[in-house]
N, C-alpha and C. Protein backbone atom coordinates (compact mmCIF):
# COMPACT_ATOMS: atom_id res chain seq x y z
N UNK A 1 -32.31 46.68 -21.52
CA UNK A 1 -33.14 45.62 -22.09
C UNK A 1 -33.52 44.63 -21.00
N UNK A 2 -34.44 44.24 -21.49
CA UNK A 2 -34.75 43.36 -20.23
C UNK A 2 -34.75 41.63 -20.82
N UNK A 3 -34.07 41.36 -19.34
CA UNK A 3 -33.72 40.02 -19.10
C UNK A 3 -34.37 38.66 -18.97
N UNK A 4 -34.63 37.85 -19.87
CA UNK A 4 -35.67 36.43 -19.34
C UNK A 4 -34.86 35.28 -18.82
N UNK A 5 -34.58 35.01 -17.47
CA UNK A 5 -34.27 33.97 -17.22
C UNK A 5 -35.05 32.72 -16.86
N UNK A 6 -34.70 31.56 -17.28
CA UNK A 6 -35.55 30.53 -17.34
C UNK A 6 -34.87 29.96 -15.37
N UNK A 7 -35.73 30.24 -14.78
CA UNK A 7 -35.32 29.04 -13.43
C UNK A 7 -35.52 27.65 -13.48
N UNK A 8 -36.26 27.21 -14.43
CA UNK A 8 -36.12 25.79 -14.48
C UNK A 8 -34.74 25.24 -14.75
N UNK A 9 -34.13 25.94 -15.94
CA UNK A 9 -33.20 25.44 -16.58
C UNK A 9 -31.85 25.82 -15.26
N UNK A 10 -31.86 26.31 -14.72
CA UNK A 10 -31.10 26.99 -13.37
C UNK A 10 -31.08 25.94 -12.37
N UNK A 11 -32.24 25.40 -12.19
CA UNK A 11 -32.64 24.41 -11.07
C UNK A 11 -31.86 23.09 -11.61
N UNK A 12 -32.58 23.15 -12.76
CA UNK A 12 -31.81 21.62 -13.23
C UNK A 12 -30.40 21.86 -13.44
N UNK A 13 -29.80 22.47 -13.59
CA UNK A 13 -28.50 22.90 -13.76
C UNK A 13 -27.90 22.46 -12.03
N UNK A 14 -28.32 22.81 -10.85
CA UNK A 14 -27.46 22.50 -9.95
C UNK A 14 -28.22 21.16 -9.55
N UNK A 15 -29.60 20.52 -10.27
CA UNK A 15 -29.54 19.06 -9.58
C UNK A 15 -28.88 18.44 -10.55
N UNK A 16 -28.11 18.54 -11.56
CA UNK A 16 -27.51 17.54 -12.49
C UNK A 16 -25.87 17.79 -11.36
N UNK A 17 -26.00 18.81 -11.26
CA UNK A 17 -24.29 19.17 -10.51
C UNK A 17 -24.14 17.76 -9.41
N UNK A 18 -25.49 18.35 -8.37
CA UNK A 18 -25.93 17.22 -7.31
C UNK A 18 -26.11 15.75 -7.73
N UNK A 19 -26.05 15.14 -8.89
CA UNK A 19 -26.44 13.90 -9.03
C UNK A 19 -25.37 12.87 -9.27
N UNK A 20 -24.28 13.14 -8.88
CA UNK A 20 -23.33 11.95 -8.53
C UNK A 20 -22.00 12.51 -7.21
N UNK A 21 -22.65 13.60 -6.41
CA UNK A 21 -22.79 14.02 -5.24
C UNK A 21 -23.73 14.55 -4.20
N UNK A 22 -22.59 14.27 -3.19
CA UNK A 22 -24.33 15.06 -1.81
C UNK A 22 -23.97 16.07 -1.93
N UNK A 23 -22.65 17.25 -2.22
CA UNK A 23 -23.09 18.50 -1.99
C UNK A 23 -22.10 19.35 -3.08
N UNK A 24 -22.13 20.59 -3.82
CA UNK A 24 -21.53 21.12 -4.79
C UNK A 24 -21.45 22.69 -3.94
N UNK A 25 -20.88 23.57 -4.39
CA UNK A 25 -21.10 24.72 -4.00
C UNK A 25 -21.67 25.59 -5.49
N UNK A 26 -22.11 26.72 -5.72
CA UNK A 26 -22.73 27.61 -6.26
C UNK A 26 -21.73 27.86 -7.53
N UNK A 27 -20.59 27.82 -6.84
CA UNK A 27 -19.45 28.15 -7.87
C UNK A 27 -19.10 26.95 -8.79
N UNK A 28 -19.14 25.76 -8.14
CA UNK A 28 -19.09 24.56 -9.28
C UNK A 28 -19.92 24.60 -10.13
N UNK A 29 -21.38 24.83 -9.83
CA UNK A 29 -22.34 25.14 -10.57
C UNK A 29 -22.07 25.87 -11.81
N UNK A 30 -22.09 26.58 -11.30
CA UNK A 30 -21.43 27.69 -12.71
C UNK A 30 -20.63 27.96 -13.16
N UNK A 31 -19.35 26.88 -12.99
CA UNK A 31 -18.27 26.91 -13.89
C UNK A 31 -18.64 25.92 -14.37
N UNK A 32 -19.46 24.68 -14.14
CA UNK A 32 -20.41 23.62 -15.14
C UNK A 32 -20.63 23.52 -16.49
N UNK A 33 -21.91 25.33 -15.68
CA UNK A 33 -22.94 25.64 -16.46
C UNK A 33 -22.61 27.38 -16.38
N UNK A 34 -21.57 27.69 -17.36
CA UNK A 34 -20.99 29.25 -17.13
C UNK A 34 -22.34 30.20 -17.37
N UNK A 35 -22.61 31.32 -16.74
CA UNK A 35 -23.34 32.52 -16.79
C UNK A 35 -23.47 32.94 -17.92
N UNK A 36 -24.74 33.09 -18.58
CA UNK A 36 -24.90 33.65 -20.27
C UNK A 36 -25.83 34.91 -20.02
N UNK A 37 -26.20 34.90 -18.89
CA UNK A 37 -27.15 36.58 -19.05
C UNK A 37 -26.46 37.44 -17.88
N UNK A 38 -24.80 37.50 -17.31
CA UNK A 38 -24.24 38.26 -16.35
C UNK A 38 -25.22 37.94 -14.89
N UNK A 39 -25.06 39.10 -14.31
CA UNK A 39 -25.40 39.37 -12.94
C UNK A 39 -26.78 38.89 -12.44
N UNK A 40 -28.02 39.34 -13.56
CA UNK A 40 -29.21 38.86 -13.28
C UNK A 40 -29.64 37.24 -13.24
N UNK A 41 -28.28 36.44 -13.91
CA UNK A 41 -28.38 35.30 -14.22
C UNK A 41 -28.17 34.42 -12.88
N UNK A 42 -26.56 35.25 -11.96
CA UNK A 42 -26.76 34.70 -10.47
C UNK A 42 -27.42 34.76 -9.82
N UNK A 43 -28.12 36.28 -9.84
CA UNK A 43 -29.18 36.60 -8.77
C UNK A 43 -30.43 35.82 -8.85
N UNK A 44 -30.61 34.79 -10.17
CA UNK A 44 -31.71 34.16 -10.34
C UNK A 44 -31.33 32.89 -9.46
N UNK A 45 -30.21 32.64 -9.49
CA UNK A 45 -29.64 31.03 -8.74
C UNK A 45 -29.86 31.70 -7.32
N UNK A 46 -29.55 32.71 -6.95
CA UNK A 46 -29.38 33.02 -5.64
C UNK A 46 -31.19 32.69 -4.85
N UNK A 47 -32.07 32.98 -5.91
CA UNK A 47 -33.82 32.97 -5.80
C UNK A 47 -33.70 31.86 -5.57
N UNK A 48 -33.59 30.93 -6.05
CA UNK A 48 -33.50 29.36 -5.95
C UNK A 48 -32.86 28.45 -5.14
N UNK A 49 -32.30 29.00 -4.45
CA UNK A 49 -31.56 28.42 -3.23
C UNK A 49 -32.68 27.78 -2.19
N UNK A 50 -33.58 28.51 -1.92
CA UNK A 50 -34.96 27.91 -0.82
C UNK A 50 -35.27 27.09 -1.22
N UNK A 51 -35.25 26.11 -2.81
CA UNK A 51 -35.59 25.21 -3.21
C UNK A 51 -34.81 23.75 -2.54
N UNK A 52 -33.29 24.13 -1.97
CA UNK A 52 -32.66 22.75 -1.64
C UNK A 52 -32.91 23.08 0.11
N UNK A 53 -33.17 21.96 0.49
CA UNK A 53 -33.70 21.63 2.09
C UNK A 53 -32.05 22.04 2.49
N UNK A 54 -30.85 21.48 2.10
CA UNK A 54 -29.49 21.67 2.64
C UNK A 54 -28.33 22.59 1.94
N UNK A 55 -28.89 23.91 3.01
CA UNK A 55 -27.34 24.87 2.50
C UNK A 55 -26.98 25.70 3.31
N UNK A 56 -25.77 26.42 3.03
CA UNK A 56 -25.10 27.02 3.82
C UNK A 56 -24.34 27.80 3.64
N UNK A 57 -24.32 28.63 3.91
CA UNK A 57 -23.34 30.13 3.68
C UNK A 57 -22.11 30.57 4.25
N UNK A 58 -21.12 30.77 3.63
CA UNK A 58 -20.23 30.65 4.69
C UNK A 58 -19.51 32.28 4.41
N UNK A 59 -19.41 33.09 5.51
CA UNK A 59 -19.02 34.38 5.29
C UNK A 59 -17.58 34.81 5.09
N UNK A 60 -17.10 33.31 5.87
CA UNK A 60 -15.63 33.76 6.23
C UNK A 60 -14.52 33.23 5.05
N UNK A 61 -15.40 32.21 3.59
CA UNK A 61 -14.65 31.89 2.46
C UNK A 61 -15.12 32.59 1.62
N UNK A 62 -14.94 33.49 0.58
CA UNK A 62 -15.27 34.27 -0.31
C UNK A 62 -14.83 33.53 -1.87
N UNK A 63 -15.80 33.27 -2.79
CA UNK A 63 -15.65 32.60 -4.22
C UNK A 63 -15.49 33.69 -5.45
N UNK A 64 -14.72 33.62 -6.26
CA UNK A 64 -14.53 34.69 -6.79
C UNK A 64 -15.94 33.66 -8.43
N UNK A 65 -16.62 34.64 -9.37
CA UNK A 65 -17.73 34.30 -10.26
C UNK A 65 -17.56 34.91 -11.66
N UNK A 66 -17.24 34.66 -12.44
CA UNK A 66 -16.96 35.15 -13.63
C UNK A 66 -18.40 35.75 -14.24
N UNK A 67 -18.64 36.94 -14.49
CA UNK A 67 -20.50 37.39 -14.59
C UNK A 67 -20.26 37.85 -16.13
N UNK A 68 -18.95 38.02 -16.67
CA UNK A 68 -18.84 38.78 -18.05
C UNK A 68 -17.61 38.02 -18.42
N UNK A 69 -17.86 37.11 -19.42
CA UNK A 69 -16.37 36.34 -19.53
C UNK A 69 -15.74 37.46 -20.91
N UNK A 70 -16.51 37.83 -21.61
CA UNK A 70 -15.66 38.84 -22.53
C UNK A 70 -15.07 39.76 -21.81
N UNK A 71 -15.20 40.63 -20.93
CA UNK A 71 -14.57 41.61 -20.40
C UNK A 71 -13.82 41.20 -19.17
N UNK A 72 -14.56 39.73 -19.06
CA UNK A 72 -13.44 38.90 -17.35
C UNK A 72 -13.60 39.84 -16.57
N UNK A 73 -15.07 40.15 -16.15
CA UNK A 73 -15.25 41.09 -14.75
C UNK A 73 -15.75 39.60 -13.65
N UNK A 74 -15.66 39.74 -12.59
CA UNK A 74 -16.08 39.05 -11.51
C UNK A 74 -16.54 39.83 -10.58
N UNK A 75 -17.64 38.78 -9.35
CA UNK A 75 -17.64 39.26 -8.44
C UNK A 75 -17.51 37.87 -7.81
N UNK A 76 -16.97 38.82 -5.88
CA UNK A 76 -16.83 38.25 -4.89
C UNK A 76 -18.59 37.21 -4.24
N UNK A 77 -18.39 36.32 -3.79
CA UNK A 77 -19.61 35.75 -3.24
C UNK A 77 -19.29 35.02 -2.02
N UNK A 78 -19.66 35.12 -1.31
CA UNK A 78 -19.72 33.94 -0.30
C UNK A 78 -19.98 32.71 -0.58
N UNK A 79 -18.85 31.39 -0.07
CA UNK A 79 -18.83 30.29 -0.45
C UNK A 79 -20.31 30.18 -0.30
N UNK A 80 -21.38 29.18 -1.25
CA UNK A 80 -22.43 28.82 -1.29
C UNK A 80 -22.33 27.06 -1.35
N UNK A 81 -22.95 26.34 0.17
CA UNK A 81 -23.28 25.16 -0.38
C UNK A 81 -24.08 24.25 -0.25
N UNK A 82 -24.47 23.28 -1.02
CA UNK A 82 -25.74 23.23 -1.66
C UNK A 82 -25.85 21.79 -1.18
N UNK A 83 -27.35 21.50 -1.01
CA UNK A 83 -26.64 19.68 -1.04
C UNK A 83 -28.49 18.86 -0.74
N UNK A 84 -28.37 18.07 -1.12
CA UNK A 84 -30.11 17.42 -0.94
C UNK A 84 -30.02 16.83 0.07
């Protein structure tokens, strides 16, 4: 089936994170605002990243992401962080 994710609601989701800090990572984000459409739902945050002027990837901390909370599958991500 196919998937509609709203990116607005995504966007505003990590500038509300950002608005009583300078910087959050990807994972605060979405334990915030938990994942309701799985995998396609990160990969939509991941699109949206070019939107903040300040971020950074870090290879060598790995974040664990809850993508299916009924079945409690995760995946691994690279720390993501974010910041205006």
């Amino acid at each position: 089936s196919n998937v509609i994710i709203d990116k607005k609601v995504l966007e505003h989701n990590i500038r509300q994170t950002l608005k009583n800090q300078t910087q959050t990572t990807l994972c605060d984000v979405i334990s915030q605002y938990p994942l309701k459409q799985g995998l396609p739902e990160l990969f939509a945050y991941f699109s949206l990243l070019n939107k903040f002027p300040h971020k950074s990837v870090s290879d060598k901390k790995q974040q664990g992401v809850v993508f299916d909370y009924e079945s409690n599958k995760r995946i691994q991500i690279p720390e993501i962080i974010i910041s205006l």
